[in-house]
Protein backbone atom coordinates (compact mmCIF):
# COMPACT_ATOMS: atom_id res chain seq x y z
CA UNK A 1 8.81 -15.76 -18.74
CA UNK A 2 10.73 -17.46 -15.87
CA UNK A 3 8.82 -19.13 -12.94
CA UNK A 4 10.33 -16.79 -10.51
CA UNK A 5 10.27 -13.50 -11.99
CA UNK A 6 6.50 -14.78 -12.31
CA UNK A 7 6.72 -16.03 -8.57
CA UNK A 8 7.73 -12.41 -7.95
CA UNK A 9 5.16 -10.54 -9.24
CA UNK A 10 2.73 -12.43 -8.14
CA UNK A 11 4.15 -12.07 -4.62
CA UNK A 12 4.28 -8.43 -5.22
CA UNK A 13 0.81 -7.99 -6.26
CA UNK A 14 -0.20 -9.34 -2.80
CA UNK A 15 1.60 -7.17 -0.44
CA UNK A 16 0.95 -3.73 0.10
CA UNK A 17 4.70 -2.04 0.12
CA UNK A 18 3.29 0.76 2.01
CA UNK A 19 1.21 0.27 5.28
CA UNK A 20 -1.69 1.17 6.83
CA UNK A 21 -3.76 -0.08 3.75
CA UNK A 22 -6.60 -2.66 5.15
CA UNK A 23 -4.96 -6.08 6.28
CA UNK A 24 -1.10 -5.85 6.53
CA UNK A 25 -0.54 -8.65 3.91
CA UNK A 26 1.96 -10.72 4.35
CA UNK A 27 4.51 -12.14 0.87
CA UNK A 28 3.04 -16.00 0.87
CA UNK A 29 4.70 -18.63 2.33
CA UNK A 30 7.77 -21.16 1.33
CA UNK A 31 5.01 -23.73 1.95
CA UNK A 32 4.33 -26.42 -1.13
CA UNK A 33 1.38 -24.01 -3.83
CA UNK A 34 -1.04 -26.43 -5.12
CA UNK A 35 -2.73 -26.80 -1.25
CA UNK A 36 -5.06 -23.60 -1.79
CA UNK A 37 -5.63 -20.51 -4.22
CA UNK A 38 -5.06 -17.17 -2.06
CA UNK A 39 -7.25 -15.36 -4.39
CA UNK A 40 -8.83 -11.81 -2.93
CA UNK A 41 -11.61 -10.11 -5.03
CA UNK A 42 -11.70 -6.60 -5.77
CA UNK A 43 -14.04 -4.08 -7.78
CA UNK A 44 -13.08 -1.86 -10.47
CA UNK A 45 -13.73 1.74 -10.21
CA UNK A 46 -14.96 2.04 -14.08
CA UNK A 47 -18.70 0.24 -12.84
CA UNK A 48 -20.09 2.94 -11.40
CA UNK A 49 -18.22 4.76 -14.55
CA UNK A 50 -21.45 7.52 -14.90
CA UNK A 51 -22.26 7.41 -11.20
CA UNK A 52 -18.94 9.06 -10.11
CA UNK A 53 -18.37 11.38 -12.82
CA UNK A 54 -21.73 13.01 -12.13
CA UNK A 55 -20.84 13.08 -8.23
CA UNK A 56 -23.93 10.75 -7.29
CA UNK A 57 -21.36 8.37 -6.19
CA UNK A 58 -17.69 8.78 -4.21
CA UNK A 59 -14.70 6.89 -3.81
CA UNK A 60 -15.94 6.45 -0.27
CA UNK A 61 -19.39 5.24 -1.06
CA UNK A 62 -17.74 2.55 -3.54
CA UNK A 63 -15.63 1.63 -0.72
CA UNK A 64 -18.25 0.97 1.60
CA UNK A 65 -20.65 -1.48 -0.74
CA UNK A 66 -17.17 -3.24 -1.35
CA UNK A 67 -17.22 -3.89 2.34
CA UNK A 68 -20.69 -4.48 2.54
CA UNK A 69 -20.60 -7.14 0.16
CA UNK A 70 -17.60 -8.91 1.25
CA UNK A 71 -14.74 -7.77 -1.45
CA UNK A 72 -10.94 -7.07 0.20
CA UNK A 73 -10.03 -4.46 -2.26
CA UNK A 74 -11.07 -1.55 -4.55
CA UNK A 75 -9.39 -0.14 -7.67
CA UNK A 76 -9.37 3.80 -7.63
CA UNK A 77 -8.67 4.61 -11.73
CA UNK A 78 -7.10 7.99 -11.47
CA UNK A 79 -9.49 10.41 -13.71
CA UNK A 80 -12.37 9.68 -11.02
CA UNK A 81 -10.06 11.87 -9.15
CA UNK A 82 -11.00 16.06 -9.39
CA UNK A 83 -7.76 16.61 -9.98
CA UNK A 84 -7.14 14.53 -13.06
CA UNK A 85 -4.65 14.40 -14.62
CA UNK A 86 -2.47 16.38 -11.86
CA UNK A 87 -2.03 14.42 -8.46
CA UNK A 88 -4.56 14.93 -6.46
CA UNK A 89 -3.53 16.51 -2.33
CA UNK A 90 -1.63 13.94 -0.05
CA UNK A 91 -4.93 15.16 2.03
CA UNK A 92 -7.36 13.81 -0.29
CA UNK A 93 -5.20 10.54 -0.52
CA UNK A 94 -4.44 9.89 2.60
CA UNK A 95 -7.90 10.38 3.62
CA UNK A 96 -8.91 7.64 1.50
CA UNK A 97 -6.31 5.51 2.71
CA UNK A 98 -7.63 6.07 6.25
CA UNK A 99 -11.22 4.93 5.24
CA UNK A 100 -9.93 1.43 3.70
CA UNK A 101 -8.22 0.93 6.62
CA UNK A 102 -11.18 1.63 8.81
CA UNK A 103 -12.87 -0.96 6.29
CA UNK A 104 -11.03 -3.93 6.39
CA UNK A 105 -10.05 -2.85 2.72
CA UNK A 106 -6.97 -2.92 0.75
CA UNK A 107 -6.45 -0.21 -1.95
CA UNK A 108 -4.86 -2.93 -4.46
CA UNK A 109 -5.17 -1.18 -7.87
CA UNK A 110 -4.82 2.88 -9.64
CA UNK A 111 -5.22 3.37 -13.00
CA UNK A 112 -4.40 6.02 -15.85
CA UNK A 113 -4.89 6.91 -19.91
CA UNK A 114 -1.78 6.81 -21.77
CA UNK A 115 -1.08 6.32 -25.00
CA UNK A 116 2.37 4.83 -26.29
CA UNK A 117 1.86 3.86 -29.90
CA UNK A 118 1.45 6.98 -31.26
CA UNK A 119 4.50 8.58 -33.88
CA UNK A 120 4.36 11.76 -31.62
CA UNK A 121 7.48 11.11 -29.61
CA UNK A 122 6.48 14.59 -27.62
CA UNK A 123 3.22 13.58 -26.30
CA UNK A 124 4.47 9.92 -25.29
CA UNK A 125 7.06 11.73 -23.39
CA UNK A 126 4.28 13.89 -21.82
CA UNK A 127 2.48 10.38 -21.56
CA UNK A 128 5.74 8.86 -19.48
CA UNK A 129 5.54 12.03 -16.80
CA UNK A 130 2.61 11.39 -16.45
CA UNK A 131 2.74 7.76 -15.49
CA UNK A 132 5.39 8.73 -13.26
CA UNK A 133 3.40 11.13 -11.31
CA UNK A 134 0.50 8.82 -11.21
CA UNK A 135 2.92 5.75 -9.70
CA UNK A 136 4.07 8.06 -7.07
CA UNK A 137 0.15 8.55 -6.19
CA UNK A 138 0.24 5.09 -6.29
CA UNK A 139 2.78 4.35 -3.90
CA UNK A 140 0.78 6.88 -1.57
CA UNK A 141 -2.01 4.90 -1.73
CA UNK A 142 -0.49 1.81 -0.98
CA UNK A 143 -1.26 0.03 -4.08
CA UNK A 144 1.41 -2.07 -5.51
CA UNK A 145 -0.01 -2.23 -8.99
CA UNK A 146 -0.67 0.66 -11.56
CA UNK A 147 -2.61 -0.06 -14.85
CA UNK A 148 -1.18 1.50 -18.47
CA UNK A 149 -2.37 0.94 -22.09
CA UNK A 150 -1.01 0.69 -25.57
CA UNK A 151 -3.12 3.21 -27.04
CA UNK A 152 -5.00 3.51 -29.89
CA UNK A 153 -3.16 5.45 -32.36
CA UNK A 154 -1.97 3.97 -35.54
CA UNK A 155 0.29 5.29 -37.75
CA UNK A 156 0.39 4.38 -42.17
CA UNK A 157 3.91 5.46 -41.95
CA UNK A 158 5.30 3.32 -39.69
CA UNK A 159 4.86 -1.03 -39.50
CA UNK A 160 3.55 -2.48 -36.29
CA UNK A 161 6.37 -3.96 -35.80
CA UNK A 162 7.91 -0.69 -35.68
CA UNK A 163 5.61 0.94 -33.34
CA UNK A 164 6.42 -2.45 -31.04
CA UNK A 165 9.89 -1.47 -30.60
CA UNK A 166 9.06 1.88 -29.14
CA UNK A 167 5.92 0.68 -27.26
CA UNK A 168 8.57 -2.15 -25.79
CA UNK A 169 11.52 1.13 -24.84
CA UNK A 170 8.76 3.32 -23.17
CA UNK A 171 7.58 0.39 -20.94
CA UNK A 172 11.13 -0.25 -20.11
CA UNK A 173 11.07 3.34 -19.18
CA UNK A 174 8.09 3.53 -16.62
CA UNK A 175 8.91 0.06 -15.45
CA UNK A 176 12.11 2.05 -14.22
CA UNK A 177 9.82 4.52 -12.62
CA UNK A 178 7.64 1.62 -10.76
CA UNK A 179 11.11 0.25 -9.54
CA UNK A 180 11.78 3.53 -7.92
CA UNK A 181 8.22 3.75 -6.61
CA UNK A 182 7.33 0.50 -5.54
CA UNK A 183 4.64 -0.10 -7.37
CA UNK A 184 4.26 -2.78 -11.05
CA UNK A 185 3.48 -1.31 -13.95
CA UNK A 186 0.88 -3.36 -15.15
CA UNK A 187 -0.12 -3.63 -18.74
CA UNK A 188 -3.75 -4.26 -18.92
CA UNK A 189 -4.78 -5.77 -22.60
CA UNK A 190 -7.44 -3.80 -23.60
CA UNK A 191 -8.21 -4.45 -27.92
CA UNK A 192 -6.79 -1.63 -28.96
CA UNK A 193 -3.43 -2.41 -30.42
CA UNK A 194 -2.09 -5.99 -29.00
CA UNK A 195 -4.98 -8.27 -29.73
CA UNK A 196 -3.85 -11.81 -29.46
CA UNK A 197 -2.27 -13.38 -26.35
CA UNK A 198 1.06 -14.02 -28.70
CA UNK A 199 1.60 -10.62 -29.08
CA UNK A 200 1.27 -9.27 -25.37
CA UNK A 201 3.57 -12.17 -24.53
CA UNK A 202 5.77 -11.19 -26.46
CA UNK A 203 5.93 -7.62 -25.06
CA UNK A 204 6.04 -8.86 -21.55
CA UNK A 205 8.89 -10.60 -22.57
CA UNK A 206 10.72 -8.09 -24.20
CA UNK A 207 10.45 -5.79 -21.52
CA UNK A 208 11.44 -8.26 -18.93
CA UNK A 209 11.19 -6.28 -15.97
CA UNK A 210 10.39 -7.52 -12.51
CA UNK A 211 8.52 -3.64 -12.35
CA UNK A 212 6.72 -4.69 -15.15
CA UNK A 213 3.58 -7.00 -15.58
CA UNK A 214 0.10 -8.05 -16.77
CA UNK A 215 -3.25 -7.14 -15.98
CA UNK A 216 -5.40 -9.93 -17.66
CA UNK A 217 -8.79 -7.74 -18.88
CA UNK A 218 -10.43 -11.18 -19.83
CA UNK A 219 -13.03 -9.57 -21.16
CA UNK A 220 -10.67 -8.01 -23.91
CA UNK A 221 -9.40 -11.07 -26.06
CA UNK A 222 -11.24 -10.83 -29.36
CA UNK A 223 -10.90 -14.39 -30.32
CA UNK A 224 -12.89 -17.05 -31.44
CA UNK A 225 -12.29 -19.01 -28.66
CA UNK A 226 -11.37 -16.57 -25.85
CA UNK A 227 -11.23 -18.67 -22.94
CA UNK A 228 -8.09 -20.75 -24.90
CA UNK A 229 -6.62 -17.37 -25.48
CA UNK A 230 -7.30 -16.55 -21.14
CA UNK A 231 -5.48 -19.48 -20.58
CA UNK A 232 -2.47 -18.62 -22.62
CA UNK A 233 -2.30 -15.28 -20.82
CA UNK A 234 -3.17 -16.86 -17.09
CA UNK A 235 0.74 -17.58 -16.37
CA UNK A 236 1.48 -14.49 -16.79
CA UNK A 237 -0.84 -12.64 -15.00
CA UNK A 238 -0.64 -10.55 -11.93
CA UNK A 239 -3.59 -9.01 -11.62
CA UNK A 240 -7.11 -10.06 -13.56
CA UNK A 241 -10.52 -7.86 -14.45
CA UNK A 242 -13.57 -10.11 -14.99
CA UNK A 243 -16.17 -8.41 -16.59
CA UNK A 244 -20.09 -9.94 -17.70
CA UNK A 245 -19.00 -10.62 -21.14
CA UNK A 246 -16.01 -11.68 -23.50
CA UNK A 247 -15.52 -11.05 -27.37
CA UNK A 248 -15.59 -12.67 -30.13
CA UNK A 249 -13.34 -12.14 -33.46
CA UNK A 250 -14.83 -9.20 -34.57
CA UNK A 251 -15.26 -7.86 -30.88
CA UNK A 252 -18.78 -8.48 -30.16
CA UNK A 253 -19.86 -8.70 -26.83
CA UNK A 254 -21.51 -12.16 -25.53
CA UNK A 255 -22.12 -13.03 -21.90
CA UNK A 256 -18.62 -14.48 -20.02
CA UNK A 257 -18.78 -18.14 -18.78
CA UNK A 258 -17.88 -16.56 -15.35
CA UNK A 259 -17.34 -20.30 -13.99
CA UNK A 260 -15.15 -21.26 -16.61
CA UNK A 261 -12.82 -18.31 -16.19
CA UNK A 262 -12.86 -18.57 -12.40
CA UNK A 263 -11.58 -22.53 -13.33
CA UNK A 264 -9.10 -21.00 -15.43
CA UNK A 265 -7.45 -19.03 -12.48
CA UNK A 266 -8.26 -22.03 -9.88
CA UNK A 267 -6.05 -23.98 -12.04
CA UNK A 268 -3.01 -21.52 -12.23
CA UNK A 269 -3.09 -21.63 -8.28
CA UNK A 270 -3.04 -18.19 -8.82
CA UNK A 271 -2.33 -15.81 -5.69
CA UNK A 272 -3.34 -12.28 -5.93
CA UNK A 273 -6.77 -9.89 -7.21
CA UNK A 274 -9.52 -10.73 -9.19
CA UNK A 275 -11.81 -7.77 -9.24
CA UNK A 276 -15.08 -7.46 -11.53
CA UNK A 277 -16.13 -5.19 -13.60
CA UNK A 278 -19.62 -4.64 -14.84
CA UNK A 279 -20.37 -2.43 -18.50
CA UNK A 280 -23.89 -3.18 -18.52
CA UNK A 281 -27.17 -1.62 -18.37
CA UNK A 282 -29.01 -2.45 -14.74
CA UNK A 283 -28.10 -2.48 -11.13
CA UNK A 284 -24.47 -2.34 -10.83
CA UNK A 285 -24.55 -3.44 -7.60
CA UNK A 286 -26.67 -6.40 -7.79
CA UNK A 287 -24.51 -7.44 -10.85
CA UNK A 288 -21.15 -6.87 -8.92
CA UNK A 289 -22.52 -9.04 -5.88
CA UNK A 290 -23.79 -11.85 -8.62
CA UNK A 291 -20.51 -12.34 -10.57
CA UNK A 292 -18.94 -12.60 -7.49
CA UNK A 293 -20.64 -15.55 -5.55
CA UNK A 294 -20.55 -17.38 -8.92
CA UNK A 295 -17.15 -16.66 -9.34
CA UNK A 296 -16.33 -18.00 -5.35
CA UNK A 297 -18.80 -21.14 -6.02
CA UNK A 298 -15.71 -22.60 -8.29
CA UNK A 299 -12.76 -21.32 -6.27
């Protein structure tokens, strides 16, 4: 991938193409990179996973600890919403908008389920409209990046290589639909059907859309030695999840070397979100606020 469709994305990632979402961010300067890492820290909405699916938890309260504890951003994943998988009101979105605003907060980050390597060329087409619908929420909200998947669906009758080819023309599509909305489709690597950084490289490069990017789950490489195959992946990233734990070949859990991935991304000079994501068992909260002072004690 080319410096300065990199350069791009990156840029893109940064500033909000819609405004009135927390800080009006401005695209970075012409000004030599290696003087300081603009890096802003976010929090995905998948932590408090049980919390707001039971309603013990909003989008609002979310936003609120993210203030409290010094984050810029949030990530609202779009089944949290009631109205999942239609598009929720511009009332309810707006509304939302208004309270990061009122917060200091960007909105940097949506998310949907989709599932592209299936054989049933019906229900990826469903899949695609419904991408489409969920970048135009997107765009609403002000976020400038939307999260997709591979999917998990594997087919006997067809190679992988085959199933490539057609996961590689429906990106193409939707990164036509993030052109038209503003807003990067970002492939987030999440074990399911890419597993190695070779092979989402390779996808990101045969797509080769400025619409169309990476969001570096690091917490998703199965690998042997993960943090080599984080590295790989870090020049290509736009957006990064950093989660309590990485995998190892066979996709066991063991606790993340927070530090080391944070020197990772220091390194890259990278310029955009980080934002943490905790799976475990305890006080989400407490965890959140943890992983991210040790995470600002490198950068």
């Amino acid at each position: 991938m080319k410096k300065s469709r990199r350069a791009f994305l990156q840029n893109m990632a940064l500033a909000p193409l819609i405004l009135g979402t927390g800080r009006l961010m401005a695209f970075p300067s012409t000004e030599q990179p290696n003087k300081k890492n603009r890096v802003q820290y976010s929090v995905n909405a998948y932590s408090f996973n049980s919390l707001l699916r039971s309603g013990e938890m909003t989008f609002v309260d979310m936003m609120e600890f993210a203030a409290d504890i010094g984050l810029d951003a949030v990530d609202l994943t779009g089944y949290y919403f009631s109205s999942y998988p239609k598009k929720p009101s511009n009332e309810e979105l707006f509304t939302l908008k208004r309270k990061a605003l009122e917060l200091g907060l960007d909105i940097a980050w949506t998310g949907i389920r989709n599932d592209f390597v299936t054989p049933d060329i019906e229900s990826r087409n469903a899949d695609k409209a419904h991408i489409k619908d969920w970048l135009e929420v997107s765009s609403k909200l002000g976020a400038t990046i939307m999260r997709v998947f591979t999917g998990r669906n594997k087919s006997e009758d067809f190679t992988k290589d085959q199933i490539k080819d057609w996961l590689v023309s429906e990106f193409k599509t939707c990164a036509e639909y993030g052109a038209e909305n503003g807003v990067i489709v970002g492939l987030q690597n999440h074990d399911e059907f890419l597993f190695t950084s070779s092979e989402v490289i390779d996808i990101l490069k045969r797509v080769n859309s400025d619409w169309f990017g990476l969001i570096l789950d690091c917490g998703s490489l199965p690998s042997n030695d993960p943090y080599t195959e984080i590295a790989k992946l870090a020049p290509y990233a736009n957006y990064y999840f950093v989660k309590e734990h990485v995998k190892t070949q066979d996709s066991t859990k063991i606790p993340a070397d927070i530090e080391r991935i944070a020197s990772i991304i220091k390194n890259q000079n990278y310029k955009g979100y980080v934002s943490f994501e905790s799976l475990a068992d305890g006080d989400t909260k407490a965890i959140i606020k943890d992983m991210l002072e040790t995470f600002q004690s490198v950068m």
